[in-house]
N, C-alpha and C. Protein backbone atom coordinates (compact mmCIF):
# COMPACT_ATOMS: atom_id res chain seq x y z
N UNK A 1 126.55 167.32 75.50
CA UNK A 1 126.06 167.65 76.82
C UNK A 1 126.25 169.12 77.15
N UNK A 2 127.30 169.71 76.98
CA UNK A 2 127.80 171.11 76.64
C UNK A 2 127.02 172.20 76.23
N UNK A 3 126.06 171.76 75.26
CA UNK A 3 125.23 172.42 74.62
C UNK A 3 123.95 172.46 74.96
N UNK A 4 123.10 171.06 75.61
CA UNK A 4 122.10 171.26 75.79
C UNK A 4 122.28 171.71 77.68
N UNK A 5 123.20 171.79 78.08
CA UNK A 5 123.54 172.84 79.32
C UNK A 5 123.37 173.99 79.28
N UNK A 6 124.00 174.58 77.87
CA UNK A 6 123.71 176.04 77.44
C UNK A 6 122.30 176.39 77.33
N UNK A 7 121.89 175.85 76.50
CA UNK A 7 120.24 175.83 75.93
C UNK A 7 119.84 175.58 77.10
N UNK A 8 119.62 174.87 78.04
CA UNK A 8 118.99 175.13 79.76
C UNK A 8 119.51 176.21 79.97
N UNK A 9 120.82 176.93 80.00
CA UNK A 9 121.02 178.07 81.26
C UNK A 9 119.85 178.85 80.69
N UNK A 10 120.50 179.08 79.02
CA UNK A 10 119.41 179.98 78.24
C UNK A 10 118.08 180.49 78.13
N UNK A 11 117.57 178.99 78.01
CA UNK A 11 115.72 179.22 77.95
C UNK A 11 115.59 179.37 79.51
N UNK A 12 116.57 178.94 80.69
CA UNK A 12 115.69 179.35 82.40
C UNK A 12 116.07 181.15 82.49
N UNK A 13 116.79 181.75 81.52
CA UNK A 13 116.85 183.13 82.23
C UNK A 13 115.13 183.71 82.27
N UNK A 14 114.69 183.42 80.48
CA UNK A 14 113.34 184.46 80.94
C UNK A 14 112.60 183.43 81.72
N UNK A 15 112.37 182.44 81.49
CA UNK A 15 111.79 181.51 82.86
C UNK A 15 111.76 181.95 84.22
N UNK A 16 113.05 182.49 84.46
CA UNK A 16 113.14 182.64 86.16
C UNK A 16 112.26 184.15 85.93
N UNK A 17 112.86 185.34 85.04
CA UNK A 17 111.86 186.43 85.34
C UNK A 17 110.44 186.14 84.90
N UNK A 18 110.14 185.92 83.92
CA UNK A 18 108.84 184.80 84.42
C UNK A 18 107.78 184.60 85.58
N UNK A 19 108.93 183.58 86.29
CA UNK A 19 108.56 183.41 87.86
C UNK A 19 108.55 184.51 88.89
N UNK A 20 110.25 185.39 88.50
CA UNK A 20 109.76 186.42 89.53
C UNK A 20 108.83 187.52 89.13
N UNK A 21 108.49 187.71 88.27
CA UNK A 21 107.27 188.73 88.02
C UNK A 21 106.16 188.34 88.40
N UNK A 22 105.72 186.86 88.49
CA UNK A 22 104.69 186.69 88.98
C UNK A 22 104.45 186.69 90.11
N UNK A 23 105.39 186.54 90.87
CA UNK A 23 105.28 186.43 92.65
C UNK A 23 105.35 187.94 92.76
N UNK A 24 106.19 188.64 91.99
CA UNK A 24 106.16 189.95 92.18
C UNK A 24 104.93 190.35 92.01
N UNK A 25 104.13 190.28 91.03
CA UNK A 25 102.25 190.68 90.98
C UNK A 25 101.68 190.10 91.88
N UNK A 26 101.86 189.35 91.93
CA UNK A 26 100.60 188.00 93.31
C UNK A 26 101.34 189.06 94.95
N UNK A 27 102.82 189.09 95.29
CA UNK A 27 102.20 189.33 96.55
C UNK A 27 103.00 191.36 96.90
N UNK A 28 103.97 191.54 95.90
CA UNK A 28 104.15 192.99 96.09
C UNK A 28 103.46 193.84 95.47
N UNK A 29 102.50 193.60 94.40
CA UNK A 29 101.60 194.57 94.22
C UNK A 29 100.70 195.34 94.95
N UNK A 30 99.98 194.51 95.71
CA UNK A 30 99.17 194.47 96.29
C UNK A 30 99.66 195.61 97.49
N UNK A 31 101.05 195.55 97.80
CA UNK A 31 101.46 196.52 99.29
C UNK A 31 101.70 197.70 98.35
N UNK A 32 101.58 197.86 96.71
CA UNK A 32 101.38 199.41 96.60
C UNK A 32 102.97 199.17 96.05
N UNK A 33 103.47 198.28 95.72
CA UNK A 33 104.54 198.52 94.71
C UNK A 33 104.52 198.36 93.30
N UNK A 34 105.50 198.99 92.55
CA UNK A 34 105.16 198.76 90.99
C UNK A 34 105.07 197.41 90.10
N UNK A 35 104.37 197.19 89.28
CA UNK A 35 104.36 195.86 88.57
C UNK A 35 105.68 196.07 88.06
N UNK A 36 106.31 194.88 87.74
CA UNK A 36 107.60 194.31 86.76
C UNK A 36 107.47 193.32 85.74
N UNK A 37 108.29 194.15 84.73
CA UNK A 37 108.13 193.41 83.68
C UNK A 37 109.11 191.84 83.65
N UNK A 38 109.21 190.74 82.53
CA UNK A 38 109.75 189.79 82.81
C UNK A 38 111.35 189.89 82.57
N UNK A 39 112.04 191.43 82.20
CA UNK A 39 113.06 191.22 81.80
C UNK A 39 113.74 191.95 83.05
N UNK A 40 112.61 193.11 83.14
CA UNK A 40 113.10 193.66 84.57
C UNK A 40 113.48 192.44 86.24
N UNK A 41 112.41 191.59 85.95
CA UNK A 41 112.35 191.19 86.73
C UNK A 41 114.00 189.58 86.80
N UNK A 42 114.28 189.55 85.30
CA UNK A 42 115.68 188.86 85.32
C UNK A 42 116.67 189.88 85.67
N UNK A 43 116.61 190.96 86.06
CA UNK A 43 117.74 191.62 86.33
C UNK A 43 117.82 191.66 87.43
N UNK A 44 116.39 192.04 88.35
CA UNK A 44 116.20 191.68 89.77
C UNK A 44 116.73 189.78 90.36
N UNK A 45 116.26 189.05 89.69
CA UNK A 45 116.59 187.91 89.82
C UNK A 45 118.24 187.48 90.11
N UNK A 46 118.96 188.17 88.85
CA UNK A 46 120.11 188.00 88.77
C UNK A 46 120.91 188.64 89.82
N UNK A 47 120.70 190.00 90.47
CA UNK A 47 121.29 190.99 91.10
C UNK A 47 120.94 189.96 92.76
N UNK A 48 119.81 189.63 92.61
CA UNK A 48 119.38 188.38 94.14
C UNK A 48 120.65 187.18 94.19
N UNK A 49 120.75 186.80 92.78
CA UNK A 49 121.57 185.69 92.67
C UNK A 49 123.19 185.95 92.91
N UNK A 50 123.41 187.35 92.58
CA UNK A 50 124.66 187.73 92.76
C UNK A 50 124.61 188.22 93.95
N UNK A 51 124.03 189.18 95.02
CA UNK A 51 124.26 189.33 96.02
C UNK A 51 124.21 187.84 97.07
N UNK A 52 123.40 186.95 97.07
CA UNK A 52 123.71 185.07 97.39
C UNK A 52 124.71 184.88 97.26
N UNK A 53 125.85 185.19 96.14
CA UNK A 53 127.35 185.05 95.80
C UNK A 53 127.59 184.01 95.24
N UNK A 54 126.05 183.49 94.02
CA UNK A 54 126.28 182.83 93.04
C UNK A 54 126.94 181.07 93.84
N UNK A 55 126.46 180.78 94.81
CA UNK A 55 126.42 179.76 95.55
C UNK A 55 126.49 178.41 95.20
N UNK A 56 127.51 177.51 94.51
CA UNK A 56 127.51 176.20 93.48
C UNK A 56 128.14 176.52 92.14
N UNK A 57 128.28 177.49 91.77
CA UNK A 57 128.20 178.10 90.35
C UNK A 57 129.72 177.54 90.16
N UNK A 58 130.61 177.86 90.95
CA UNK A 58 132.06 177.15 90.72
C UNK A 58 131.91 175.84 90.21
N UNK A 59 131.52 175.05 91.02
CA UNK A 59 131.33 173.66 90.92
C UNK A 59 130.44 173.31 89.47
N UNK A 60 129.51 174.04 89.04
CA UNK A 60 128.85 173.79 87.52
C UNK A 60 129.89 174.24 86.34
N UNK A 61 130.52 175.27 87.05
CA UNK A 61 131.57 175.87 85.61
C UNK A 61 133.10 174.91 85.32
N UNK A 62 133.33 173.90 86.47
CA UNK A 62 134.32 173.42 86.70
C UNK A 62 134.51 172.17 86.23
N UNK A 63 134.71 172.17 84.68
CA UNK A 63 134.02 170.69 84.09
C UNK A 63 135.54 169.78 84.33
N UNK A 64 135.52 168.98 84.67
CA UNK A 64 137.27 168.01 84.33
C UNK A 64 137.28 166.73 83.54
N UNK A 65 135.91 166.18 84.55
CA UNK A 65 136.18 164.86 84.34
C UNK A 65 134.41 164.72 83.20
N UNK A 66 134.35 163.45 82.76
CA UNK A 66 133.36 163.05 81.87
C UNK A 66 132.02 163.04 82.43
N UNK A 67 132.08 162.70 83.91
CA UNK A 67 131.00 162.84 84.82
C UNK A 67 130.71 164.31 85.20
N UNK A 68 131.41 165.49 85.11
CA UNK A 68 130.92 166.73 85.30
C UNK A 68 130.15 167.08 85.01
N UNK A 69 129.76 166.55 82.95
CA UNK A 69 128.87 167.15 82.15
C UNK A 69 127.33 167.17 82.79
N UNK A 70 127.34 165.99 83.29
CA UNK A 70 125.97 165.23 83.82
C UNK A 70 125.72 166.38 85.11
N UNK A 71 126.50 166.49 85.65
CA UNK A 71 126.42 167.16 86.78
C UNK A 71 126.18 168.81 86.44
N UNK A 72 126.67 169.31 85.34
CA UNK A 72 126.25 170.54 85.19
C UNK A 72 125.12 170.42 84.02
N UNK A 73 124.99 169.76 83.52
CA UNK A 73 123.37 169.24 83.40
C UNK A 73 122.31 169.58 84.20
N UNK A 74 122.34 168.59 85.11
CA UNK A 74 121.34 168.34 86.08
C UNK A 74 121.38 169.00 86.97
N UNK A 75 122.11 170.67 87.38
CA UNK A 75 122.52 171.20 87.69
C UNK A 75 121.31 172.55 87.35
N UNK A 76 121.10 172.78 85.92
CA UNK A 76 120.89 173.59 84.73
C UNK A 76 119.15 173.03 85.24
N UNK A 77 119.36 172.10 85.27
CA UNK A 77 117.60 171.56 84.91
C UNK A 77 117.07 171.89 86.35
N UNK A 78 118.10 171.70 86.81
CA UNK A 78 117.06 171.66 88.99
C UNK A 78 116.78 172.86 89.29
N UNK A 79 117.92 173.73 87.99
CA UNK A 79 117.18 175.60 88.25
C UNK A 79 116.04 175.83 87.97
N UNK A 80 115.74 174.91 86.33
CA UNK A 80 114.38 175.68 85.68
C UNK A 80 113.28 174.81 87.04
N UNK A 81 113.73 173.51 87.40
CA UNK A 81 112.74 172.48 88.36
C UNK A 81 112.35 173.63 89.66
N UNK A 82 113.57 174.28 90.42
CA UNK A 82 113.34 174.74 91.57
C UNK A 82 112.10 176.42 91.42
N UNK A 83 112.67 176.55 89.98
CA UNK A 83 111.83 178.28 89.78
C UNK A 83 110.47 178.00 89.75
N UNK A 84 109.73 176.87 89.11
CA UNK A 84 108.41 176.15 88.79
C UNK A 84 108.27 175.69 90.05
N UNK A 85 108.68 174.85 90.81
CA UNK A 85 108.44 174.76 92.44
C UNK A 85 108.05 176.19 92.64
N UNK A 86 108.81 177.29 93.17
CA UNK A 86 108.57 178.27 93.42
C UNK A 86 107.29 179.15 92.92
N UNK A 87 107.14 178.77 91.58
CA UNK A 87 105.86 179.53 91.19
C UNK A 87 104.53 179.01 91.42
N UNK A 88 105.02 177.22 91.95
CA UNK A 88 103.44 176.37 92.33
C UNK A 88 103.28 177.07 93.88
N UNK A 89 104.61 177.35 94.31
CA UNK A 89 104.11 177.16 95.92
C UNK A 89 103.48 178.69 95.85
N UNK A 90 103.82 179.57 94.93
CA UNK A 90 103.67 181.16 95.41
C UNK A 90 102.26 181.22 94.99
N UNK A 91 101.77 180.29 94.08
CA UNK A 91 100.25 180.46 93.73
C UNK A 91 99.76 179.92 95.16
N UNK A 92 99.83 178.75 95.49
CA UNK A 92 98.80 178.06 96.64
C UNK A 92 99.08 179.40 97.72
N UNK A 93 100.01 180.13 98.01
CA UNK A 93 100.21 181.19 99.16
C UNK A 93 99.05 182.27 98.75
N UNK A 94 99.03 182.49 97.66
CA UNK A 94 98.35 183.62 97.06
C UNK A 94 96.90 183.35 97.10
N UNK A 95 96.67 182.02 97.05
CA UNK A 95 95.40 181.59 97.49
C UNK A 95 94.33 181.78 98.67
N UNK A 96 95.77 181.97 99.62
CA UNK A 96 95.26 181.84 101.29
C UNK A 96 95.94 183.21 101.76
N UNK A 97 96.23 184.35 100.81
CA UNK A 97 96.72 185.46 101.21
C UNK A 97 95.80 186.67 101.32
N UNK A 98 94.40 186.07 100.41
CA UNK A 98 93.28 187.18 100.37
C UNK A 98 91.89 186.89 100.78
C-alpha cells in the first residue's frame, strides 16, 4: 500500500502542473500574462500548496495503525481526482469566458 501511495504522490506532481498550466493558458493568458510551462507551473502549484500550510498532510504522513494505509491511499488518489475536477470545471468556465 506504501508504494502504490508513492507512485500516486509521484505520477500527480506533473499531473497537477499539468492542470495548472492549463488554467494558467485558458484564463491568465489572455489578461497579458506569460504562458507556463508544466514544471514551472508544479513549482507554482507547490509554493500555493505551501503557502495553504500543506492542510491534512500531517494526517497522510502519520501512518500507525493498518487502516492508515487506506487512508493515505485514498488520500493520494482524491488529489489526482480533485486536480481533473478542476481541469473539467476550468474548461466549461473557459467556455462561457469568451
Amino acid at each position: 500500500m506504501k508504494a502504490l501511495y508513492l507512485i500516486l504522490t509521484v505520477a500527480g506532481i506533473p499531473w497537477t502542473g499539468f492542470v495548472i498550466s492549463k488554467l494558467w493558458l485558458w484564463f491568465l493568458v489572455p489578461l497579458g500574462i506569460v504562458p507556463v510551462g508544466i514544471w514551472w507551473a508544479c513549482g507554482i502549484g507547490t509554493t500555493l500548496q505551501a503557502l495553504r500550510g500543506w492542510s491534512g498532510m500531517e494526517k497522510r504522513f502519520a501512518i500507525d495503525t493498518e487502516h492508515d494505509d487506506e487512508k493515505a491511499l485514498s488520500g493520494a488518489a482524491l488529489d489526482i481526482l480533485m486536480y481533473g475536477t478542476a481541469l473539467l470545471f476550468g474548461w466549461i468556465y473557459l467556455q462561457f469566458a469568451f
